[in-house]
PDB file of N, CA and C in Angstrom:
ATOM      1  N   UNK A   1       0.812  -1.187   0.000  1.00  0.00           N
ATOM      2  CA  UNK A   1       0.000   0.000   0.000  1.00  0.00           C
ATOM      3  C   UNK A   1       0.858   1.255   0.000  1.00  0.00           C
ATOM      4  N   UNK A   2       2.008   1.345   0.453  1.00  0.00           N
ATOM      5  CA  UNK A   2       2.744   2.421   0.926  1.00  0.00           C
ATOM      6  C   UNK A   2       2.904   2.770  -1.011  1.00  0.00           C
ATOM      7  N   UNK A   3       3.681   1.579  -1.722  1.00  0.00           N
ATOM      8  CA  UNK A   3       3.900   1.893  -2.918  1.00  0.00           C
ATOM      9  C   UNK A   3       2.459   2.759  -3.375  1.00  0.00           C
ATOM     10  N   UNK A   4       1.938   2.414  -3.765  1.00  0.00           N
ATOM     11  CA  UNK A   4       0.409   2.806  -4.375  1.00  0.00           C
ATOM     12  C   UNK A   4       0.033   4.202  -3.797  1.00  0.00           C
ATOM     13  N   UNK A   5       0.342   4.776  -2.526  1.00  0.00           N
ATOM     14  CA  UNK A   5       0.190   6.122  -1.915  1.00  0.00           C
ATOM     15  C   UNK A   5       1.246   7.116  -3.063  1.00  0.00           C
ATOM     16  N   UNK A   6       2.375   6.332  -2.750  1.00  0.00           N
ATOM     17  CA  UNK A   6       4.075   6.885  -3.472  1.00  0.00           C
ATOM     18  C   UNK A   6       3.383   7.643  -4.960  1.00  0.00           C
ATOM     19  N   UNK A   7       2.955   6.482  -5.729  1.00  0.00           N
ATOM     20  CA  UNK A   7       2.780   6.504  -6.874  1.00  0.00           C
ATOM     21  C   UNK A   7       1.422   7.455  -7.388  1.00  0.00           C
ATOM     22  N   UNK A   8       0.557   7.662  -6.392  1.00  0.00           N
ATOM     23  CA  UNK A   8      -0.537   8.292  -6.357  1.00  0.00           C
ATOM     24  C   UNK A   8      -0.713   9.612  -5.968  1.00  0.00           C
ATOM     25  N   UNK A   9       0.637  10.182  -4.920  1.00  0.00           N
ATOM     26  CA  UNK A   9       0.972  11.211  -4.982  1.00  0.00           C
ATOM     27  C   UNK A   9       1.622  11.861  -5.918  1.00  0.00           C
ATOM     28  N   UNK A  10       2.805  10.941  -6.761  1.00  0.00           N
ATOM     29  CA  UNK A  10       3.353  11.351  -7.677  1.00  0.00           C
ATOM     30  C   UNK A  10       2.131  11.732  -9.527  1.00  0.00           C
ATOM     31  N   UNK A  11       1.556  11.114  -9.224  1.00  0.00           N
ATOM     32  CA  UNK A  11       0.515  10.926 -10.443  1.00  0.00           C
ATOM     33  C   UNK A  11      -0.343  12.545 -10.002  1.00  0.00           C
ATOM     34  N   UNK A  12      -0.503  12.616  -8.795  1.00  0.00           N
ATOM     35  CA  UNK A  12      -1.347  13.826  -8.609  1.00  0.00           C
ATOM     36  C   UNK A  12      -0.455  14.974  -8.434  1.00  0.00           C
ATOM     37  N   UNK A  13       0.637  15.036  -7.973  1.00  0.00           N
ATOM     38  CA  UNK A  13       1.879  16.247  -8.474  1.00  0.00           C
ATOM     39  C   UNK A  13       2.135  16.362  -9.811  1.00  0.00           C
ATOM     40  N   UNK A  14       1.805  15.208 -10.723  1.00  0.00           N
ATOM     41  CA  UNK A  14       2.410  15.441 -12.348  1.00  0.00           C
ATOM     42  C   UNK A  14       1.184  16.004 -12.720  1.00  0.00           C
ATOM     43  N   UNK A  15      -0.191  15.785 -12.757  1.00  0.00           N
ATOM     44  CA  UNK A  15      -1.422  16.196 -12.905  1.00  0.00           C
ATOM     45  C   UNK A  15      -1.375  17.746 -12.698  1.00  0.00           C
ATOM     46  N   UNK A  16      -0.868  18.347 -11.217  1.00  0.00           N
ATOM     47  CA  UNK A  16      -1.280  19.314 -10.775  1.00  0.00           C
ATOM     48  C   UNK A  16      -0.099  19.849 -11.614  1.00  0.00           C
ATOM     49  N   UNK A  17       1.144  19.799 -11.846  1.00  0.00           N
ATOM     50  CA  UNK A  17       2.049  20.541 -12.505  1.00  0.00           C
ATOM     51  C   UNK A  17       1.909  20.434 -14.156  1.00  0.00           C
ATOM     52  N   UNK A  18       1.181  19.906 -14.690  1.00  0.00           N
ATOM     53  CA  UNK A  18       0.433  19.708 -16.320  1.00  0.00           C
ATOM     54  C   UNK A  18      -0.161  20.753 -16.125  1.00  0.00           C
ATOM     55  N   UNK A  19      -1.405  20.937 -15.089  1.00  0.00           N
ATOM     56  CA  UNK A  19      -2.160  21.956 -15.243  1.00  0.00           C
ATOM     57  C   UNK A  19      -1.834  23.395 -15.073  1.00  0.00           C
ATOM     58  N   UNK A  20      -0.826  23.495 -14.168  1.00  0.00           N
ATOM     59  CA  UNK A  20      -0.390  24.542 -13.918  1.00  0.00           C
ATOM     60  C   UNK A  20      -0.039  25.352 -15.160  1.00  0.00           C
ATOM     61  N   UNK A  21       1.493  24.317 -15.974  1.00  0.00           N
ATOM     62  CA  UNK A  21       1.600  24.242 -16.981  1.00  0.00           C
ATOM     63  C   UNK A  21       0.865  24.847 -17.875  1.00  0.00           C
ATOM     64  N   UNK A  22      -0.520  24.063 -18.006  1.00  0.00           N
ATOM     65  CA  UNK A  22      -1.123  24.556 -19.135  1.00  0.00           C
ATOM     66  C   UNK A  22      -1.909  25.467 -18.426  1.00  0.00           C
ATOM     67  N   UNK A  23      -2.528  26.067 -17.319  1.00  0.00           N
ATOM     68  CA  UNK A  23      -2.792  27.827 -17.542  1.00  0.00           C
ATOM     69  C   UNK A  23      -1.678  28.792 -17.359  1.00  0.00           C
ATOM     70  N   UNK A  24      -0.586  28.711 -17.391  1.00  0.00           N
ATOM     71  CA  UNK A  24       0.477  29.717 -17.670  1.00  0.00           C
ATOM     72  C   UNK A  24       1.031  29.689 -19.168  1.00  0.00           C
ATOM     73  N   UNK A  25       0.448  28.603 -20.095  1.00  0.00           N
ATOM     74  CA  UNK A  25       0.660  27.983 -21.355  1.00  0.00           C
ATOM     75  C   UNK A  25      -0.722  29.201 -21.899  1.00  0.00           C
ATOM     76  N   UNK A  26      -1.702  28.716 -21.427  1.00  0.00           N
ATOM     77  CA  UNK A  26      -3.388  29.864 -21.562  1.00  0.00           C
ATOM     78  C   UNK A  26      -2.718  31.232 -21.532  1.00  0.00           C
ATOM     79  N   UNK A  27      -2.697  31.585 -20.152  1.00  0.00           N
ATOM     80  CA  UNK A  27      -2.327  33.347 -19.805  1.00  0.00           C
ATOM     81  C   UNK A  27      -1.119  33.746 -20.609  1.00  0.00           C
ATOM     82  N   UNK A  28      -0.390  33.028 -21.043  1.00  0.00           N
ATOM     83  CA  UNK A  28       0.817  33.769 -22.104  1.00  0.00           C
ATOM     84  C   UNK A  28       0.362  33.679 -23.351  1.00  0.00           C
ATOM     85  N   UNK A  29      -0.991  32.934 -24.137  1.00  0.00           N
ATOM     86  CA  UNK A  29      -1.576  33.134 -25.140  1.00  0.00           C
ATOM     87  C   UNK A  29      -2.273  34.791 -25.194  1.00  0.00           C
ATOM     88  N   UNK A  30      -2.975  34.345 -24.008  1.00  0.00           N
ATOM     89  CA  UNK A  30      -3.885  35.575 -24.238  1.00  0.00           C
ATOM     90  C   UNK A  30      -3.335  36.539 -24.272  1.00  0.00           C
ATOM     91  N   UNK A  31      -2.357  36.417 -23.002  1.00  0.00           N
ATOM     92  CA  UNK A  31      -1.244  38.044 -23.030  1.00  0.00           C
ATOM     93  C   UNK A  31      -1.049  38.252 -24.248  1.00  0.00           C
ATOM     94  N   UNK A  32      -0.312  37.380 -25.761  1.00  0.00           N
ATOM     95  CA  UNK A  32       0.647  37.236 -26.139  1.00  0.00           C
ATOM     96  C   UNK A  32      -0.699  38.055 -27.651  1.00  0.00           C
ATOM     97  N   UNK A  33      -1.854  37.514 -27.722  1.00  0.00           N
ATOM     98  CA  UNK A  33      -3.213  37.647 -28.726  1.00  0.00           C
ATOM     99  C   UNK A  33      -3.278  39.077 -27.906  1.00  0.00           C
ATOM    100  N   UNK A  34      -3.292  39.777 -27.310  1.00  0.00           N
ATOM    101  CA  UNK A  34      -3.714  41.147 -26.414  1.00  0.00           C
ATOM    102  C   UNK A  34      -2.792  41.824 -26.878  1.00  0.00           C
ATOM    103  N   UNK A  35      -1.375  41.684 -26.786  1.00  0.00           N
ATOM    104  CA  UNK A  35      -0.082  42.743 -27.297  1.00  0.00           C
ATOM    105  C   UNK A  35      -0.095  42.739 -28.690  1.00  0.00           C
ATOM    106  N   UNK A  36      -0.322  41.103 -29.348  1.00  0.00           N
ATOM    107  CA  UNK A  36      -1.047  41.806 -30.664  1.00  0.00           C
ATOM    108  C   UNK A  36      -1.562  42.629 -31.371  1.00  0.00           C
ATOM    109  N   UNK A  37      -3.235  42.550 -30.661  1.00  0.00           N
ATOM    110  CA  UNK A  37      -4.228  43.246 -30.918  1.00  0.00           C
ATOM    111  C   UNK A  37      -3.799  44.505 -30.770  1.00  0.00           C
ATOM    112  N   UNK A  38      -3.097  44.858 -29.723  1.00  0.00           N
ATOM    113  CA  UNK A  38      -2.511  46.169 -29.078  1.00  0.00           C
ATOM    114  C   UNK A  38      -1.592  46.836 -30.531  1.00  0.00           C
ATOM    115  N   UNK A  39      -0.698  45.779 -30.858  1.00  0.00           N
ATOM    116  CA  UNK A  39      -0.150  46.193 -31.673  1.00  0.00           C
ATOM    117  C   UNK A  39      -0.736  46.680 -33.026  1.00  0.00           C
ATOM    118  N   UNK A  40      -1.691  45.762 -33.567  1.00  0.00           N
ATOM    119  CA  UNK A  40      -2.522  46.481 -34.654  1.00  0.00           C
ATOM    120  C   UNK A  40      -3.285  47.929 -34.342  1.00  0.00           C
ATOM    121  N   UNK A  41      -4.120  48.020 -33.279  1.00  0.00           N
ATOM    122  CA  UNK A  41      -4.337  49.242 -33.020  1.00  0.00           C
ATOM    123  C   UNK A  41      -3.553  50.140 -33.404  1.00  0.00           C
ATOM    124  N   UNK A  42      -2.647  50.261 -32.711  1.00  0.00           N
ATOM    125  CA  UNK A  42      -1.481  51.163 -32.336  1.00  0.00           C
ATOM    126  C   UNK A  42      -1.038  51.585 -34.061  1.00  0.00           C
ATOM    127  N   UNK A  43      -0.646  50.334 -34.865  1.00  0.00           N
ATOM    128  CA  UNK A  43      -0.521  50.858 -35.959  1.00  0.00           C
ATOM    129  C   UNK A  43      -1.288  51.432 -36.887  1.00  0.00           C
ATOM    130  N   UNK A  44      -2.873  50.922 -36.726  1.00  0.00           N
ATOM    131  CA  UNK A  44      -3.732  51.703 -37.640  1.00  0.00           C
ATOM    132  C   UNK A  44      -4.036  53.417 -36.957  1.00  0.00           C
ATOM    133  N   UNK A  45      -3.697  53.260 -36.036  1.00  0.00           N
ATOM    134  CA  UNK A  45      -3.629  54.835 -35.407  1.00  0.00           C
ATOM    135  C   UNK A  45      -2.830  55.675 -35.976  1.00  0.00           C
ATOM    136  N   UNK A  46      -1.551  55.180 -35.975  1.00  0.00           N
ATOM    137  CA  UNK A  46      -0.533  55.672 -36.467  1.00  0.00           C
ATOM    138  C   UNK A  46      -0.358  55.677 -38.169  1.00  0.00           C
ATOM    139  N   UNK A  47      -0.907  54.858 -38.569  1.00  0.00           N
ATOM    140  CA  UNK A  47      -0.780  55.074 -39.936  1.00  0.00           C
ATOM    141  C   UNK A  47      -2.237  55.761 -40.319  1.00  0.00           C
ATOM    142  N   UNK A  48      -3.194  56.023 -39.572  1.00  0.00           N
ATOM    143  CA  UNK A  48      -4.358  57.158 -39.778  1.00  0.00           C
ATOM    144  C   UNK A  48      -3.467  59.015 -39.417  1.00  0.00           C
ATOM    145  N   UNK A  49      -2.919  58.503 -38.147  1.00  0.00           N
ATOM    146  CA  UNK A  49      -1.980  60.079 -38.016  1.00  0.00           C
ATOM    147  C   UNK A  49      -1.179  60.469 -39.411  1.00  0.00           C
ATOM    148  N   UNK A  50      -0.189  59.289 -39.762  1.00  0.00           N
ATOM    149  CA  UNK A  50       0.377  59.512 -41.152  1.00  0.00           C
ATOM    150  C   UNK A  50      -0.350  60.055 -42.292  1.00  0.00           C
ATOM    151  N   UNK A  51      -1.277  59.383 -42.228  1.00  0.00           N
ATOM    152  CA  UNK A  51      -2.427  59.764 -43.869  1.00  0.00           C
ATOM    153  C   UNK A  51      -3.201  60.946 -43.125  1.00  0.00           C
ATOM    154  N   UNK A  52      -3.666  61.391 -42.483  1.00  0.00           N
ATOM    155  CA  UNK A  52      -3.989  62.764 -41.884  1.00  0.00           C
ATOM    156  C   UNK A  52      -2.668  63.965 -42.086  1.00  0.00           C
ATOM    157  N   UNK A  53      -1.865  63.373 -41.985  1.00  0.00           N
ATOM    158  CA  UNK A  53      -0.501  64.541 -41.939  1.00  0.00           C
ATOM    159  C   UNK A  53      -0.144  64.492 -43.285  1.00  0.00           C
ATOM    160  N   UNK A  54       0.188  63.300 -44.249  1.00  0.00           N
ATOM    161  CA  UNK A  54       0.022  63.964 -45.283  1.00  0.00           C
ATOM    162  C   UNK A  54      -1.237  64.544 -46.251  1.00  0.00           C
ATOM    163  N   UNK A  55      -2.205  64.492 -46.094  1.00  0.00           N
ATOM    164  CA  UNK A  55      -3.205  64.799 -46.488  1.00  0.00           C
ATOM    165  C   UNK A  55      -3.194  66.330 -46.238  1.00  0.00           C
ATOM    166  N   UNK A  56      -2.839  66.789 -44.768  1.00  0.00           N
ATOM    167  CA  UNK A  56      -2.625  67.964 -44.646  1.00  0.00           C
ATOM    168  C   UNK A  56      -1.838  68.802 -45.546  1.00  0.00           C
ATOM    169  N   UNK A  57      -0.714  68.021 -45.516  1.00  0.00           N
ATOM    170  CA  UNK A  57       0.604  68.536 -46.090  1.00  0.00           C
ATOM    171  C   UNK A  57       0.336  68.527 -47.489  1.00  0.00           C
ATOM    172  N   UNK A  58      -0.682  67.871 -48.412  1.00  0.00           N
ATOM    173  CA  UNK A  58      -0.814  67.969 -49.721  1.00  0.00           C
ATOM    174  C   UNK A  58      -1.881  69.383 -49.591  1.00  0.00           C
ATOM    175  N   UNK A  59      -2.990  69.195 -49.096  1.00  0.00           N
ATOM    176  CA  UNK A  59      -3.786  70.565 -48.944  1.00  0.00           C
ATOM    177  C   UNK A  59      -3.206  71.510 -48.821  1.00  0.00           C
ATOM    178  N   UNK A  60      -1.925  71.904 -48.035  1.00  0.00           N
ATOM    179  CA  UNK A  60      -1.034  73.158 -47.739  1.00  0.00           C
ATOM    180  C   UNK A  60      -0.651  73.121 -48.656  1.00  0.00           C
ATOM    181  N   UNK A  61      -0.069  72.426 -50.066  1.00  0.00           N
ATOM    182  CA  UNK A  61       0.755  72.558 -50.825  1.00  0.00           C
ATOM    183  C   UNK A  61      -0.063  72.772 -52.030  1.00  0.00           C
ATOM    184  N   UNK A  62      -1.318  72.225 -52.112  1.00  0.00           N
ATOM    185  CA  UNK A  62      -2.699  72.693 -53.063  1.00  0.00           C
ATOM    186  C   UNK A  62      -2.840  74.214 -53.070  1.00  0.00           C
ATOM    187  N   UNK A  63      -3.292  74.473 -51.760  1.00  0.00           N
ATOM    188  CA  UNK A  63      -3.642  75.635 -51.381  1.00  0.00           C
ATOM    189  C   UNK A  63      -2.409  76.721 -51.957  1.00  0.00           C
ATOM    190  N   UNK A  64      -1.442  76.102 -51.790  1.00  0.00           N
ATOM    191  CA  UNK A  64      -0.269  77.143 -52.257  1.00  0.00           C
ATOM    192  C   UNK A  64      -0.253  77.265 -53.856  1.00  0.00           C
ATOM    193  N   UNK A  65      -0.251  76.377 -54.201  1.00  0.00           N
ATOM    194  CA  UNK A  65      -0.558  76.237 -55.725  1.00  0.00           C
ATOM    195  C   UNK A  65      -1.458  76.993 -56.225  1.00  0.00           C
ATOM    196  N   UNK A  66      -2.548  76.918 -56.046  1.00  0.00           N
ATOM    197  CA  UNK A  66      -4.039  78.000 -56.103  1.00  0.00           C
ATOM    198  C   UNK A  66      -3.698  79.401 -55.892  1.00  0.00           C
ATOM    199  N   UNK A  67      -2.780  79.516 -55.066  1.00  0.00           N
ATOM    200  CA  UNK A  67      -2.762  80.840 -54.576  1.00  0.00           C
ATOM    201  C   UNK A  67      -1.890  81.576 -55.809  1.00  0.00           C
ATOM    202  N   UNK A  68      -0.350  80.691 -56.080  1.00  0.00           N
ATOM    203  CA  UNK A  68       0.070  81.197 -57.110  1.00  0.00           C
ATOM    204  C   UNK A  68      -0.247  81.077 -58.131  1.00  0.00           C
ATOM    205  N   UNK A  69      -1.743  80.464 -59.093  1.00  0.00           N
ATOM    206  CA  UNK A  69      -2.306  80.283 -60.182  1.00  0.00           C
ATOM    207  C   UNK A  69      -3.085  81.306 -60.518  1.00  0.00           C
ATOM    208  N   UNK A  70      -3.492  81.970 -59.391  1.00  0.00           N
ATOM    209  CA  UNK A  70      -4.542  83.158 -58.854  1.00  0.00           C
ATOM    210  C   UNK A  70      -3.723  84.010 -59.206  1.00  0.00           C
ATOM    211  N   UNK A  71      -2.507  84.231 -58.624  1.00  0.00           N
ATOM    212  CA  UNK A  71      -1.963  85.196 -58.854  1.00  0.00           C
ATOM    213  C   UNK A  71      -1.473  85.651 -60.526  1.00  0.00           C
ATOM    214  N   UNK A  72      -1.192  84.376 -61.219  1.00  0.00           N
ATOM    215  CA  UNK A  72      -0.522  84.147 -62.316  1.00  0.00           C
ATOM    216  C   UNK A  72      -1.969  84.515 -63.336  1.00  0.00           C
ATOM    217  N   UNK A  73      -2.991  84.257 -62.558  1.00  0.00           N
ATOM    218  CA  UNK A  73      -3.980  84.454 -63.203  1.00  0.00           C
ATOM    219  C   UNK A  73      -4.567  85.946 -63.690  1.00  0.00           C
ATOM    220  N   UNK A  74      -4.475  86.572 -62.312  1.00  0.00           N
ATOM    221  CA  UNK A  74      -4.506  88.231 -62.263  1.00  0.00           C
ATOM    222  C   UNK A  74      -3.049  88.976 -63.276  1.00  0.00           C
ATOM    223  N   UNK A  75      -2.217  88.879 -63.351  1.00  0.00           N
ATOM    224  CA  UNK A  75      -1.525  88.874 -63.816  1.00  0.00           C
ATOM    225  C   UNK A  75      -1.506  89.213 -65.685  1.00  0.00           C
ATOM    226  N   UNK A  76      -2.083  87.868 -65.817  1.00  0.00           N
ATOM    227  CA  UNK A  76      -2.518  87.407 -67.383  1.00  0.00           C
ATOM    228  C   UNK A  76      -3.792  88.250 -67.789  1.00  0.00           C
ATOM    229  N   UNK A  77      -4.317  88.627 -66.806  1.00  0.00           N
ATOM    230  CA  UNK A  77      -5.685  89.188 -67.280  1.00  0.00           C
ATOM    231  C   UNK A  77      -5.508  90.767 -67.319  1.00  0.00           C
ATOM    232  N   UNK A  78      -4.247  91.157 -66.406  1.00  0.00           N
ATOM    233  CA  UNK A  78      -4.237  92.756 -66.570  1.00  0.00           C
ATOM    234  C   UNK A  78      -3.516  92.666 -67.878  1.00  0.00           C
ATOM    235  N   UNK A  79      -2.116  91.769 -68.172  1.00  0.00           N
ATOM    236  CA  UNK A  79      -1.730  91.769 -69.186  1.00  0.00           C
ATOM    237  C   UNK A  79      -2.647  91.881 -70.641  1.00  0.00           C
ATOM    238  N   UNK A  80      -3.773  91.065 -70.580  1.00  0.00           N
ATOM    239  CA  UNK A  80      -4.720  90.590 -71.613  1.00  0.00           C
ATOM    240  C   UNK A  80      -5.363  92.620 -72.210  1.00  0.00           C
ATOM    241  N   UNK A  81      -5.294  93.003 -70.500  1.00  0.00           N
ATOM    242  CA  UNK A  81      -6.726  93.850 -70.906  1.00  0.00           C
ATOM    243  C   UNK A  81      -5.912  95.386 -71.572  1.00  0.00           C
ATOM    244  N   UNK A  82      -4.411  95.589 -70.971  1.00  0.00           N
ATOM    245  CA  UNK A  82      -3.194  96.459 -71.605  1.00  0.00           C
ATOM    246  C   UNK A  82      -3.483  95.865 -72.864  1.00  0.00           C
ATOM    247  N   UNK A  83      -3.173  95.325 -73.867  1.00  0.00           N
ATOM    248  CA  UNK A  83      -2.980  94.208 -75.081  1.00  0.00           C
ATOM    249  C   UNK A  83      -4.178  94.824 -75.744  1.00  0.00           C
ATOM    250  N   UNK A  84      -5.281  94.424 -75.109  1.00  0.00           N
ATOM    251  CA  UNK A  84      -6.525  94.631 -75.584  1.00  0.00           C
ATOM    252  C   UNK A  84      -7.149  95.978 -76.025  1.00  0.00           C
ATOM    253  N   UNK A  85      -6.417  97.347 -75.251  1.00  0.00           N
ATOM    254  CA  UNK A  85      -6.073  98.718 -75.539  1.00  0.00           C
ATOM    255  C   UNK A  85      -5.812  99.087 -76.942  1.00  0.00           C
ATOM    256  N   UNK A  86      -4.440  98.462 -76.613  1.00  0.00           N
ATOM    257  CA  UNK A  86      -3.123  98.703 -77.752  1.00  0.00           C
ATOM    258  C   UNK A  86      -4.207  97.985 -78.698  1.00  0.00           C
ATOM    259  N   UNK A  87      -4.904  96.967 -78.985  1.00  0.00           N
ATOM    260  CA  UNK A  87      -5.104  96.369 -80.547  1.00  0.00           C
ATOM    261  C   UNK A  87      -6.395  97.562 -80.546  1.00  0.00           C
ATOM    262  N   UNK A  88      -7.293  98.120 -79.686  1.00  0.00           N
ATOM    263  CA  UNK A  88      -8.299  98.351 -80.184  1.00  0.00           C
ATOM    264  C   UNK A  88      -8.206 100.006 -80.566  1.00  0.00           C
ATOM    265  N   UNK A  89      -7.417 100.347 -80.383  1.00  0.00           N
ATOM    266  CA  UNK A  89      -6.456 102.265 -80.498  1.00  0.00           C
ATOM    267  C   UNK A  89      -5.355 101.709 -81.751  1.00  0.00           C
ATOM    268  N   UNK A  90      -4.962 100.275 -82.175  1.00  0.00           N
ATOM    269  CA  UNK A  90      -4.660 100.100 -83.099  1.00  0.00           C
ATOM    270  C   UNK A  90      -5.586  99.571 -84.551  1.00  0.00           C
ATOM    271  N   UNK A  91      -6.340  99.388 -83.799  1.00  0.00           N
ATOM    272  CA  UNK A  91      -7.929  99.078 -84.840  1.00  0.00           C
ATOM    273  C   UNK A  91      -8.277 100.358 -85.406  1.00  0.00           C
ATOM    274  N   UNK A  92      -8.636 101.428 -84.156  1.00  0.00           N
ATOM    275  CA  UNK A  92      -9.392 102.618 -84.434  1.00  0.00           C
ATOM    276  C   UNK A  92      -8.470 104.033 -85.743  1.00  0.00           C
ATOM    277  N   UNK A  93      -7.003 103.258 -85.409  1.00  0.00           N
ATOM    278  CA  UNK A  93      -5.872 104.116 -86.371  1.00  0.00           C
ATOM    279  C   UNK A  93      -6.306 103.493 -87.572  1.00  0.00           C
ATOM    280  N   UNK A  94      -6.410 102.309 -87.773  1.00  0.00           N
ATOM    281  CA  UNK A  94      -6.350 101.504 -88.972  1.00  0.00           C
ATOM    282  C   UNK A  94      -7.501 102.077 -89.761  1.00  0.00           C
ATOM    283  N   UNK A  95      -8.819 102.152 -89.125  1.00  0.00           N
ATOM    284  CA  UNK A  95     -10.317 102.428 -89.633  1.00  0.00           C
ATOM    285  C   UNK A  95     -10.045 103.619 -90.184  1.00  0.00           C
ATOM    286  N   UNK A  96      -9.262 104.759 -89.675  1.00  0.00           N
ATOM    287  CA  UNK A  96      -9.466 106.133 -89.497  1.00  0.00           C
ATOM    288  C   UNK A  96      -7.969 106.214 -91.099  1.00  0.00           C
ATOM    289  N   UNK A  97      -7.483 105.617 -91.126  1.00  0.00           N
ATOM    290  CA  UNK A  97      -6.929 105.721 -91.971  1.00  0.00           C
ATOM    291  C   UNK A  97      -7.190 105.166 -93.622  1.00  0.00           C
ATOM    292  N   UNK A  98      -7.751 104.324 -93.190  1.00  0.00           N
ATOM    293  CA  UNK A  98      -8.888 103.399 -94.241  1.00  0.00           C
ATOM    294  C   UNK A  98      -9.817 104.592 -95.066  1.00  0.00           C
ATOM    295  N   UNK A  99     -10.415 105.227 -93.918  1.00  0.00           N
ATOM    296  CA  UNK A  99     -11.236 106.091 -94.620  1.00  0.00           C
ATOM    297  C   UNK A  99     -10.788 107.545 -94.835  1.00  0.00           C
ATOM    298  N   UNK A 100      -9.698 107.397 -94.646  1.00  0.00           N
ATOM    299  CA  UNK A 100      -8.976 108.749 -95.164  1.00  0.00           C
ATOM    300  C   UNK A 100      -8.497 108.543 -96.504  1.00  0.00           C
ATOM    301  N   UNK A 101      -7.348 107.240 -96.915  1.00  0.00           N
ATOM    302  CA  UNK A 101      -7.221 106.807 -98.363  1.00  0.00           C
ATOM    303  C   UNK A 101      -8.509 106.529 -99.173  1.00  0.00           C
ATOM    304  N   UNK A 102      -9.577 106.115 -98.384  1.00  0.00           N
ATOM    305  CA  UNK A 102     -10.871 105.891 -99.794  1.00  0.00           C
ATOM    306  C   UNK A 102     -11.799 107.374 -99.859  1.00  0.00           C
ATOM    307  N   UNK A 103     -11.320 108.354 -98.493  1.00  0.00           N
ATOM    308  CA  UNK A 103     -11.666 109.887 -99.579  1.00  0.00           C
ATOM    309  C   UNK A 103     -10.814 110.192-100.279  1.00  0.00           C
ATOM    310  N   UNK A 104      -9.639 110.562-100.158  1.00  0.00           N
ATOM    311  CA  UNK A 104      -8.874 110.710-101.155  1.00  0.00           C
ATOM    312  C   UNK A 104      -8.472 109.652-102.622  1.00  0.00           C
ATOM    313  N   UNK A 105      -8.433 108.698-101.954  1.00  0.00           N
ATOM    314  CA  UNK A 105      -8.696 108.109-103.487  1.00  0.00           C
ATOM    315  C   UNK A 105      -9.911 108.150-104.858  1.00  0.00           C
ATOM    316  N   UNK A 106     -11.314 108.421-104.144  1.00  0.00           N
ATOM    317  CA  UNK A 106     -12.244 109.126-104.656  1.00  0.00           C
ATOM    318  C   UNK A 106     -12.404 110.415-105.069  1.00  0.00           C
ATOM    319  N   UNK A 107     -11.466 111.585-104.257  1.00  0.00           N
ATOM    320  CA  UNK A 107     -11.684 112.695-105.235  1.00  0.00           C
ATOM    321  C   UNK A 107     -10.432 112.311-106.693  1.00  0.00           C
ATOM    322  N   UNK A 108     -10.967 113.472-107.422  1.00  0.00           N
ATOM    323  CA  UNK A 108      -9.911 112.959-108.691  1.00  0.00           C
ATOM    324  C   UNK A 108      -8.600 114.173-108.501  1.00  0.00           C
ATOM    325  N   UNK A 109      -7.444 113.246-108.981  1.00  0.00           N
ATOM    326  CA  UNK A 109      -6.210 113.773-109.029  1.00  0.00           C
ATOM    327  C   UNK A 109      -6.218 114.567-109.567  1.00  0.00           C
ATOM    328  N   UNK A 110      -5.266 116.221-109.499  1.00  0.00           N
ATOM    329  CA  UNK A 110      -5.458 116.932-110.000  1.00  0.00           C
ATOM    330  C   UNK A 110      -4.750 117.119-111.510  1.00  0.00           C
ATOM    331  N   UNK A 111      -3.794 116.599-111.551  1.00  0.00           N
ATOM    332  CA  UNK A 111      -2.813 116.180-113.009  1.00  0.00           C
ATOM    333  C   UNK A 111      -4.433 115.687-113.556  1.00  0.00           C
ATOM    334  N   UNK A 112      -5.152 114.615-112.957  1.00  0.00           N
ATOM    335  CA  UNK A 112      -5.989 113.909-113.752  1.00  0.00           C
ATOM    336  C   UNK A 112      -7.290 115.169-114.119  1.00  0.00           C
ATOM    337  N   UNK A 113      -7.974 115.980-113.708  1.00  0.00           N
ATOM    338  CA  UNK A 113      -8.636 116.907-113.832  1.00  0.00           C
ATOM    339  C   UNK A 113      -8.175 118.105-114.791  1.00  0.00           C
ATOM    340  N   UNK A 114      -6.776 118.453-114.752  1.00  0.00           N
ATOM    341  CA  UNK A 114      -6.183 119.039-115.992  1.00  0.00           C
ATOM    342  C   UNK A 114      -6.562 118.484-117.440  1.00  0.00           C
ATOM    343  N   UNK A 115      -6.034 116.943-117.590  1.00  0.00           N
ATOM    344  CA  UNK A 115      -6.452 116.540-118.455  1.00  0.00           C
ATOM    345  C   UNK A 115      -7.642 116.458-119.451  1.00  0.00           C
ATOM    346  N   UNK A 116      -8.561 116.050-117.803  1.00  0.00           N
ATOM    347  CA  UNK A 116      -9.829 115.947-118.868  1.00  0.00           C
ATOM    348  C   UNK A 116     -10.178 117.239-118.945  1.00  0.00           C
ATOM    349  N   UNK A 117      -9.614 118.365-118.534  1.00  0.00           N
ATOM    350  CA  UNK A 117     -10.291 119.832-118.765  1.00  0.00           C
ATOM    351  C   UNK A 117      -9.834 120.125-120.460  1.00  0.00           C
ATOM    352  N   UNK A 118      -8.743 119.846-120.512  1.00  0.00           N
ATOM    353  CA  UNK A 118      -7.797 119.809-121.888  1.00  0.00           C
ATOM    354  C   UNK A 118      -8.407 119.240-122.916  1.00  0.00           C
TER     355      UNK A 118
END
């Protein structure tokens, strides 16, 4: 009988140290699935901060763009409307001269008026 106690204690120390075993085998899963999870968080946070910061940083650099297109824009349009002066004071010379050669080309030359007086 003494054997059979021996052996029955030992069977229930290997039992109790299996189990032990396996919930410190459990709690370092879960820990181990938790620092995980932790870890994905952490990175979709961080890679939402990233895409927020550049997103920013493209808008600041939009915005800057716009600003100097605006400007480039004002620019082109005072240029356009100077331009637009000059051709139309160069139109109004052109007209005014137009109809100065077709009066004078309509009265008759005076060499030519001798003639037919002759």
């Amino acid at each position: 009988k003494a054997v059979v106690s021996t052996q029955s204690t030992g069977d229930n120390s290997l039992a109790a140290l299996t189990a032990a075993k396996r919930l410190q085998w459990d709690a370092r899963e879960r820990a181990s699935a938790l620092a995980e999870e932790q870890r994905r968080e952490t990175l979709a946070v961080q890679g939402v901060l990233e895409w927020i910061t550049q997103t920013a940083g493209q808008m600041k650099n939009n915005t800057s763009s716009m600003l100097l297109l605006q400007k480039d824009k004002e620019n082109l349009v005072a240029e356009y409307k100077k331009q637009r002066v000059t051709v139309d004071r160069l139109k109004t010379e052109l007209q005014s001269s137009i109809s100065s050669h077709t009066v004078l080309a309509e009265q008759p030359n005076q060499s030519e008026t001798v003639l037919q007086v002759t």
